[in-house]
Protein backbone atom coordinates (compact mmCIF):
# COMPACT_ATOMS: atom_id res chain seq x y z
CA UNK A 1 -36.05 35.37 -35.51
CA UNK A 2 -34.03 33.52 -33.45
CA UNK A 3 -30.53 32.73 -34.30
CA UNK A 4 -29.70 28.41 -33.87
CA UNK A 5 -27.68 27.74 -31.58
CA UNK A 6 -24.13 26.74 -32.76
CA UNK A 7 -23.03 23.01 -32.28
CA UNK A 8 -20.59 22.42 -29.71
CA UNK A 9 -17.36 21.26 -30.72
CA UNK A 10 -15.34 18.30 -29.12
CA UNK A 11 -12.63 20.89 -28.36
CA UNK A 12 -15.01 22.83 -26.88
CA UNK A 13 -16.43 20.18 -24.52
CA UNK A 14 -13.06 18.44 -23.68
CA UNK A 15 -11.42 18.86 -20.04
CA UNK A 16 -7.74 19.92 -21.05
CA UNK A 17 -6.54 17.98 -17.39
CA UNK A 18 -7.59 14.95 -18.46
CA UNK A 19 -6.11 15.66 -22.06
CA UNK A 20 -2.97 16.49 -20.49
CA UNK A 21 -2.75 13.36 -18.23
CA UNK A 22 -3.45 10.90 -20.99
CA UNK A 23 -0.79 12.46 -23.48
CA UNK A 24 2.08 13.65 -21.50
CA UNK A 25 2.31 12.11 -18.12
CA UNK A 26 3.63 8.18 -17.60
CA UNK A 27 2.82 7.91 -14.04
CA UNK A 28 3.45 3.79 -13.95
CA UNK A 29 6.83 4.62 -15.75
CA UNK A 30 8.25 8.16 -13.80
CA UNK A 31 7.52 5.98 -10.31
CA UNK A 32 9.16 2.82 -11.09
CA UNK A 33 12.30 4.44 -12.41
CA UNK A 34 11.75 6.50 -8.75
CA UNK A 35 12.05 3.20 -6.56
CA UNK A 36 14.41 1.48 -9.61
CA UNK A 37 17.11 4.11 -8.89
CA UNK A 38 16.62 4.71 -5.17
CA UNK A 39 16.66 1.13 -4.28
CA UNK A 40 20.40 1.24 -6.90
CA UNK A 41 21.44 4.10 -5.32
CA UNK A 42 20.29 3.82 -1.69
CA UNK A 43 18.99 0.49 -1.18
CA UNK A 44 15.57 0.03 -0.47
CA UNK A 45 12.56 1.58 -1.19
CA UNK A 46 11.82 5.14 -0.53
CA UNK A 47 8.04 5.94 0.93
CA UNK A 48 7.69 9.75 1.07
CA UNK A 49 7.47 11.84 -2.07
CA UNK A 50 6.99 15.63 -2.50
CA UNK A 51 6.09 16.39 -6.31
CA UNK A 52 7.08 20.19 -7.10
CA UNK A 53 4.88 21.74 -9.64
CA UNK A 54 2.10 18.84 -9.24
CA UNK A 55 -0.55 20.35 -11.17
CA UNK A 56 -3.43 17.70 -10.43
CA UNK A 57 -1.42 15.14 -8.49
CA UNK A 58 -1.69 12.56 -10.31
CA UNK A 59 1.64 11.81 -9.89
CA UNK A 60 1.11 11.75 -6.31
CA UNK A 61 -1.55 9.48 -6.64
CA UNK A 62 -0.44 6.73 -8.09
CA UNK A 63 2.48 6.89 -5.82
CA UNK A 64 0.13 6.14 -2.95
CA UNK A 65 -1.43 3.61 -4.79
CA UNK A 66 1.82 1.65 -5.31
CA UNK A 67 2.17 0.89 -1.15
CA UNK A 68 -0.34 1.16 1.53
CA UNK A 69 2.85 2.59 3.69
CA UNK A 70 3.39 5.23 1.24
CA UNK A 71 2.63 8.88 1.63
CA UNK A 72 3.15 12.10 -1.18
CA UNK A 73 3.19 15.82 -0.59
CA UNK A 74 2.27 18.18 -3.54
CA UNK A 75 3.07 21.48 -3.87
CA UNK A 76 1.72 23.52 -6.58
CA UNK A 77 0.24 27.46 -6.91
CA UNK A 78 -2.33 27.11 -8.67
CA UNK A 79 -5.44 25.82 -6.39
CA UNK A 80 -7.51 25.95 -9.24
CA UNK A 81 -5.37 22.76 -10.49
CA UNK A 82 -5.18 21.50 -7.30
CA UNK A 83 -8.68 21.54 -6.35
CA UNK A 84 -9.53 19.49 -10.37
CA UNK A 85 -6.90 16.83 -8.99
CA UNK A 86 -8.89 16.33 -5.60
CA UNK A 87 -11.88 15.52 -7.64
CA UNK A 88 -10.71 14.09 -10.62
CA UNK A 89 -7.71 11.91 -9.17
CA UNK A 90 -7.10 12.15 -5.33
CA UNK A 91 -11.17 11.43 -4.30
CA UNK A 92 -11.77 8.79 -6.87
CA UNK A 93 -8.71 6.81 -5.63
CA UNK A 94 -10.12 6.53 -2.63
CA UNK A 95 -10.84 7.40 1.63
CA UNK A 96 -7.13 5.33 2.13
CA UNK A 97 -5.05 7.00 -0.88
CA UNK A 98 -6.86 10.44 -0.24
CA UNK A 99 -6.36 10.43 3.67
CA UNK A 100 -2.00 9.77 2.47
CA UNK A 101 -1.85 13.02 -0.35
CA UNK A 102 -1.34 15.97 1.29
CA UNK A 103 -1.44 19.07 -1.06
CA UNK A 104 -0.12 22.39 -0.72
CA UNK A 105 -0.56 25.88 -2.12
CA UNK A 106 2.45 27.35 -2.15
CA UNK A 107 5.83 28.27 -3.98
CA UNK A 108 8.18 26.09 -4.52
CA UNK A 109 11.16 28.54 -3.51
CA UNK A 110 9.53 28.80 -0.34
CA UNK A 111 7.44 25.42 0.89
CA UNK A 112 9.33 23.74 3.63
CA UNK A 113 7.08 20.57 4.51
CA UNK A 114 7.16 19.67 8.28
CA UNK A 115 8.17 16.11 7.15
CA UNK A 116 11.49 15.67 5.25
CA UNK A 117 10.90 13.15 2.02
CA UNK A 118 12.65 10.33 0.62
CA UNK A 119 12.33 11.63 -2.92
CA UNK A 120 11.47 14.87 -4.56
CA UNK A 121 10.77 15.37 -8.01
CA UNK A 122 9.98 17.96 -10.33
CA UNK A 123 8.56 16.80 -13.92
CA UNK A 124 7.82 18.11 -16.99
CA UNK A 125 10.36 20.41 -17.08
CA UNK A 126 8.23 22.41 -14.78
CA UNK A 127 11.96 23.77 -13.05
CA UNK A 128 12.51 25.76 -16.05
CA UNK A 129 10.31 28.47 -15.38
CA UNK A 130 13.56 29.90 -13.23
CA UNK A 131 15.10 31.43 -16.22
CA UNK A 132 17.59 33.44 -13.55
CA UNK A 133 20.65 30.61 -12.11
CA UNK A 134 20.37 32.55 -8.62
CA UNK A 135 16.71 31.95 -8.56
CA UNK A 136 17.29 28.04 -9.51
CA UNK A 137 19.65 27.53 -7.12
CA UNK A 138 17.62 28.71 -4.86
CA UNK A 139 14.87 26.44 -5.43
CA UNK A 140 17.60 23.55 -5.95
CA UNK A 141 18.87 24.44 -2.11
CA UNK A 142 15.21 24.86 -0.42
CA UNK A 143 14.37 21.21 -1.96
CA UNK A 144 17.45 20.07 -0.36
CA UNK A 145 16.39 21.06 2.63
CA UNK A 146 13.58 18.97 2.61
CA UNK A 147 14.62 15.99 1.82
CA UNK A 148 16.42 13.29 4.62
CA UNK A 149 19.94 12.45 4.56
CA UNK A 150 19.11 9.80 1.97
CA UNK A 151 17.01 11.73 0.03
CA UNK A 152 17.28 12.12 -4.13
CA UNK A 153 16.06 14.30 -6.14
CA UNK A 154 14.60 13.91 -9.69
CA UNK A 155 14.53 15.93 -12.30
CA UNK A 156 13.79 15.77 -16.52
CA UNK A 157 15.00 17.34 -18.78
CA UNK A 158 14.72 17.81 -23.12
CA UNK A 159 17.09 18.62 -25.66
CA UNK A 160 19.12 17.94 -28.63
CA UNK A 161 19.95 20.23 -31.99
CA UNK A 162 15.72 20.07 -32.78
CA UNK A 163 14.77 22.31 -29.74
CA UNK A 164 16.38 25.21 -31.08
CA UNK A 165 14.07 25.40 -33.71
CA UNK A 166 10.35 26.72 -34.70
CA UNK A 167 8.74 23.26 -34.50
CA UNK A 168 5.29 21.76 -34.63
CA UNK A 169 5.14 17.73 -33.94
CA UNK A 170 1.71 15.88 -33.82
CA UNK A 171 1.21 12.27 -31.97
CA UNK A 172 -1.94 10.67 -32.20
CA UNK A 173 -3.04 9.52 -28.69
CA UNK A 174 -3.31 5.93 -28.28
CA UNK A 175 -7.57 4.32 -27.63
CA UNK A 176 -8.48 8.50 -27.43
CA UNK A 177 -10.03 10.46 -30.26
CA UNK A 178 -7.37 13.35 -29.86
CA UNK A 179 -4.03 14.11 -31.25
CA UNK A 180 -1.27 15.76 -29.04
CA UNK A 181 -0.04 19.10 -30.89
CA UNK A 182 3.62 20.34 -29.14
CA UNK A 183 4.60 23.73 -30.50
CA UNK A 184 7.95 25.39 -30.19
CA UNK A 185 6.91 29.15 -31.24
CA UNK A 186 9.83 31.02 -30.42
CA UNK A 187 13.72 30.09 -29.30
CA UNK A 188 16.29 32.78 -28.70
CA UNK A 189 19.76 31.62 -28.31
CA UNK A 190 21.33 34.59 -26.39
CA UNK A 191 19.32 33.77 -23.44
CA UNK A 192 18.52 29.89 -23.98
CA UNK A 193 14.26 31.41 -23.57
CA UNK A 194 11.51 29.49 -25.06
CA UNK A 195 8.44 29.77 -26.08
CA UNK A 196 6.37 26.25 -26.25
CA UNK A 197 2.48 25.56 -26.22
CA UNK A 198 0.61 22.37 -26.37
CA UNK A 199 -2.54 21.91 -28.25
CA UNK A 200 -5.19 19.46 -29.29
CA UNK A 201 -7.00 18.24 -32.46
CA UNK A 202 -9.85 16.30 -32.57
CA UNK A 203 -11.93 14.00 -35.11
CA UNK A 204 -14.46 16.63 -35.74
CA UNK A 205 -11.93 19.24 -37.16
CA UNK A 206 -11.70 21.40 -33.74
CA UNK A 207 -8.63 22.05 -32.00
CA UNK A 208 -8.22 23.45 -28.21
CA UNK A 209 -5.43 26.22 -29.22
CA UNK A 210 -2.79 27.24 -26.77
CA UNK A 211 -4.67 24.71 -24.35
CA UNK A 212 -1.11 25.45 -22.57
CA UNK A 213 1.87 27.74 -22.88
CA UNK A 214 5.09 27.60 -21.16
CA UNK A 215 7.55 30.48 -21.10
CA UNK A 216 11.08 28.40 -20.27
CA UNK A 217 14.67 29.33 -19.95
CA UNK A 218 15.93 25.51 -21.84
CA UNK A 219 18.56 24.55 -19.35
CA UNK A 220 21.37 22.65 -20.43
CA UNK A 221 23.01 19.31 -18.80
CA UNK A 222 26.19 21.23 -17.70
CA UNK A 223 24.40 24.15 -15.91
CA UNK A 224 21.74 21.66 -14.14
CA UNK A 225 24.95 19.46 -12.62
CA UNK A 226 26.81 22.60 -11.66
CA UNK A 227 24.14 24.49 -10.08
CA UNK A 228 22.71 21.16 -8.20
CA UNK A 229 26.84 20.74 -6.99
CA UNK A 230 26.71 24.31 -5.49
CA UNK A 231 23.23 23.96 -4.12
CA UNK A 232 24.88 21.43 -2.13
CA UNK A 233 23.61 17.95 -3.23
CA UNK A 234 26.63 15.60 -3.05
CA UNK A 235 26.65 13.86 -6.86
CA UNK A 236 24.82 13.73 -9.73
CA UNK A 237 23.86 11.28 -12.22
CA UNK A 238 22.41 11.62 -15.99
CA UNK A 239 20.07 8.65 -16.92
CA UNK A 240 19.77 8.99 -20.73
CA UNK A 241 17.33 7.01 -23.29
CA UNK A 242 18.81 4.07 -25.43
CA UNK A 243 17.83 4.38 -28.99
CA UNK A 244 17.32 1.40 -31.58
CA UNK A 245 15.63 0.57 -35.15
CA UNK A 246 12.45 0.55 -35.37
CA UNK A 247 10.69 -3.16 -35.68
CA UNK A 248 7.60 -2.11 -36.42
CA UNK A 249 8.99 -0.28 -39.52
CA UNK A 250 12.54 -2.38 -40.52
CA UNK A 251 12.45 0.67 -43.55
CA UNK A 252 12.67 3.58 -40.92
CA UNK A 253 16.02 5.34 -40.95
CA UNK A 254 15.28 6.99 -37.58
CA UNK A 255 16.22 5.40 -34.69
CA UNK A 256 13.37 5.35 -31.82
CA UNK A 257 13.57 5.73 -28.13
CA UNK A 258 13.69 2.16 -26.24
CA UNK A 259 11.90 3.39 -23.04
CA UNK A 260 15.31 2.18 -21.28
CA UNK A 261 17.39 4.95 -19.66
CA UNK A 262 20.84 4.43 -17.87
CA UNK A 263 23.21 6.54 -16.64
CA UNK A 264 26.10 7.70 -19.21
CA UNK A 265 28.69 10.43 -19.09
CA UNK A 266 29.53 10.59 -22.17
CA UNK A 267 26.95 10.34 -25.38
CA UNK A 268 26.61 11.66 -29.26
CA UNK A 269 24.46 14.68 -29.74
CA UNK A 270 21.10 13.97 -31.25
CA UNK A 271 18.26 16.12 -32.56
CA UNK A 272 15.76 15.35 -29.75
CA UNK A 273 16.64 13.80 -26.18
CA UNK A 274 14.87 13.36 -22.87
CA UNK A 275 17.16 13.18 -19.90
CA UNK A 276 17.03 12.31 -15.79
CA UNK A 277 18.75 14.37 -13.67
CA UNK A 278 19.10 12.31 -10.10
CA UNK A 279 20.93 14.04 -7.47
CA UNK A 280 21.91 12.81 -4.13
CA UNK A 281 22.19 14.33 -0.60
């Protein structure tokens, strides 16, 4: 007798990319605040981007979507990744966009683009996979060297007193049938190491477990300016999110984040923080 077949569930049939895209990454958002601060800092608009760690280049994308004169190098080492973001985001966008992306499959520490950029970026905390300071600064100095003497580079960057602990936070994905898991497993503070994974649940009781895991060193504000100073960028600014009461809920005690980030040098700790790092040739 044959045995049925068991019933696919939605976490079996979901495409973790597009999962990814739709909960962590704010394309419209990262871009603007690119051009905001260039044109603040530099005047004008920058038109070259290289995205470090691109993943599926949807970052670099959308940039080439913003200007017809814009172009956007991605570097990344997984082609597995890279070859989902030709089909899924690069190809659908377009002969035009697609003929301006130019994607490569190699390391970071290493790539050195014929073509110096206007702006390179590295998201997502992707940078702290370099959990040795020699090994960041070199990737810090090789990304100087591609960028043009009026280059910046952007970085982000999470913290506050909540990061150092075993955490599990939910967030319910806006229009999608999904909620966004984001696991801190393990934090050891005599090395700064961390363990994080991201996960999904969906309406039918499934979840996509460890649908990905990051092994980080968490860098901290201090070490980031220091290292990028040495490297040999020229100044360094720290954008940080405004906080305010909730409207929605007036009976909140928690303050949430305004979406409005500007540059500070001095602030109060908090439990949870998102920071941009922008450093200048």
């Amino acid at each position: 007798m044959k045995k049925p077949r068991s019933k696919s569930t939605m976490a079996d049939t979901a495409d973790k990319h597009i999962l990814y895209q739709k909960s962590v990454q704010s394309p419209e958002f990262e871009l603007d605040f690119f051009r905001d601060r260039y044109n603040e800092i530099r005047g004008g608009f920058p038109q070259l981007m290289r995205e470090d760690f691109c993943g599926s280049a949807l970052l670099s994308t959308e940039w080439c979507k913003l200007d017809p004169k814009n172009k956007a190098i991605g570097v990344d080492v997984c082609q597995d990744t890279l070859n989902w973001g030709i089909e899924h985001n690069i190809k659908p966008a377009g002969e035009d966009v697609a003929s301006r992306v130019q994607l490569l499959n190699e390391d970071v520490l290493k790539v050195l683009p014929q073509e110096k950029a206007d702006v390179v970026c590295a998201m997502n905390f992707s940078y702290c996979i370099f959990k040795k300071r020699d090994i960041l600064k070199r990737y810090f100095e090789n990304v100087l060297k591609g960028l043009n003497s009026d280059g910046l580079f952007f970085l982000d960057l999470l913290g506050g007193t909540e990061t150092m602990d075993v955490v599990e936070e939910d967030r319910d994905v806006d229009d999608d049938n999904f909620v966004y898991v984001w696991e801190q497993e393990k934090f050891n503070p005599i090395n700064n190491h961390i363990l994080c994974h991201i996960h999904f649940d969906f309406a039918d009781g499934s979840r996509m477990e460890n649908a990905f895991t990051y092994n980080w060193r968490l860098w901290s504000l201090p070490e980031l300016q220091e290292i990028l100073l040495e490297a040999g960028f020229s100044h360094v600014h720290i954008y940080w999110e405004e906080f305010a009461e909730d409207e929605d809920d007036p009976e909140n005690d928690y303050l949430v984040g305004t979406g409005n980030y500007r540059a500070v040098t001095q602030v109060d700790q908090q439990e949870s923080w998102l920071a941009y790092i922008v450093a200048e040739v």
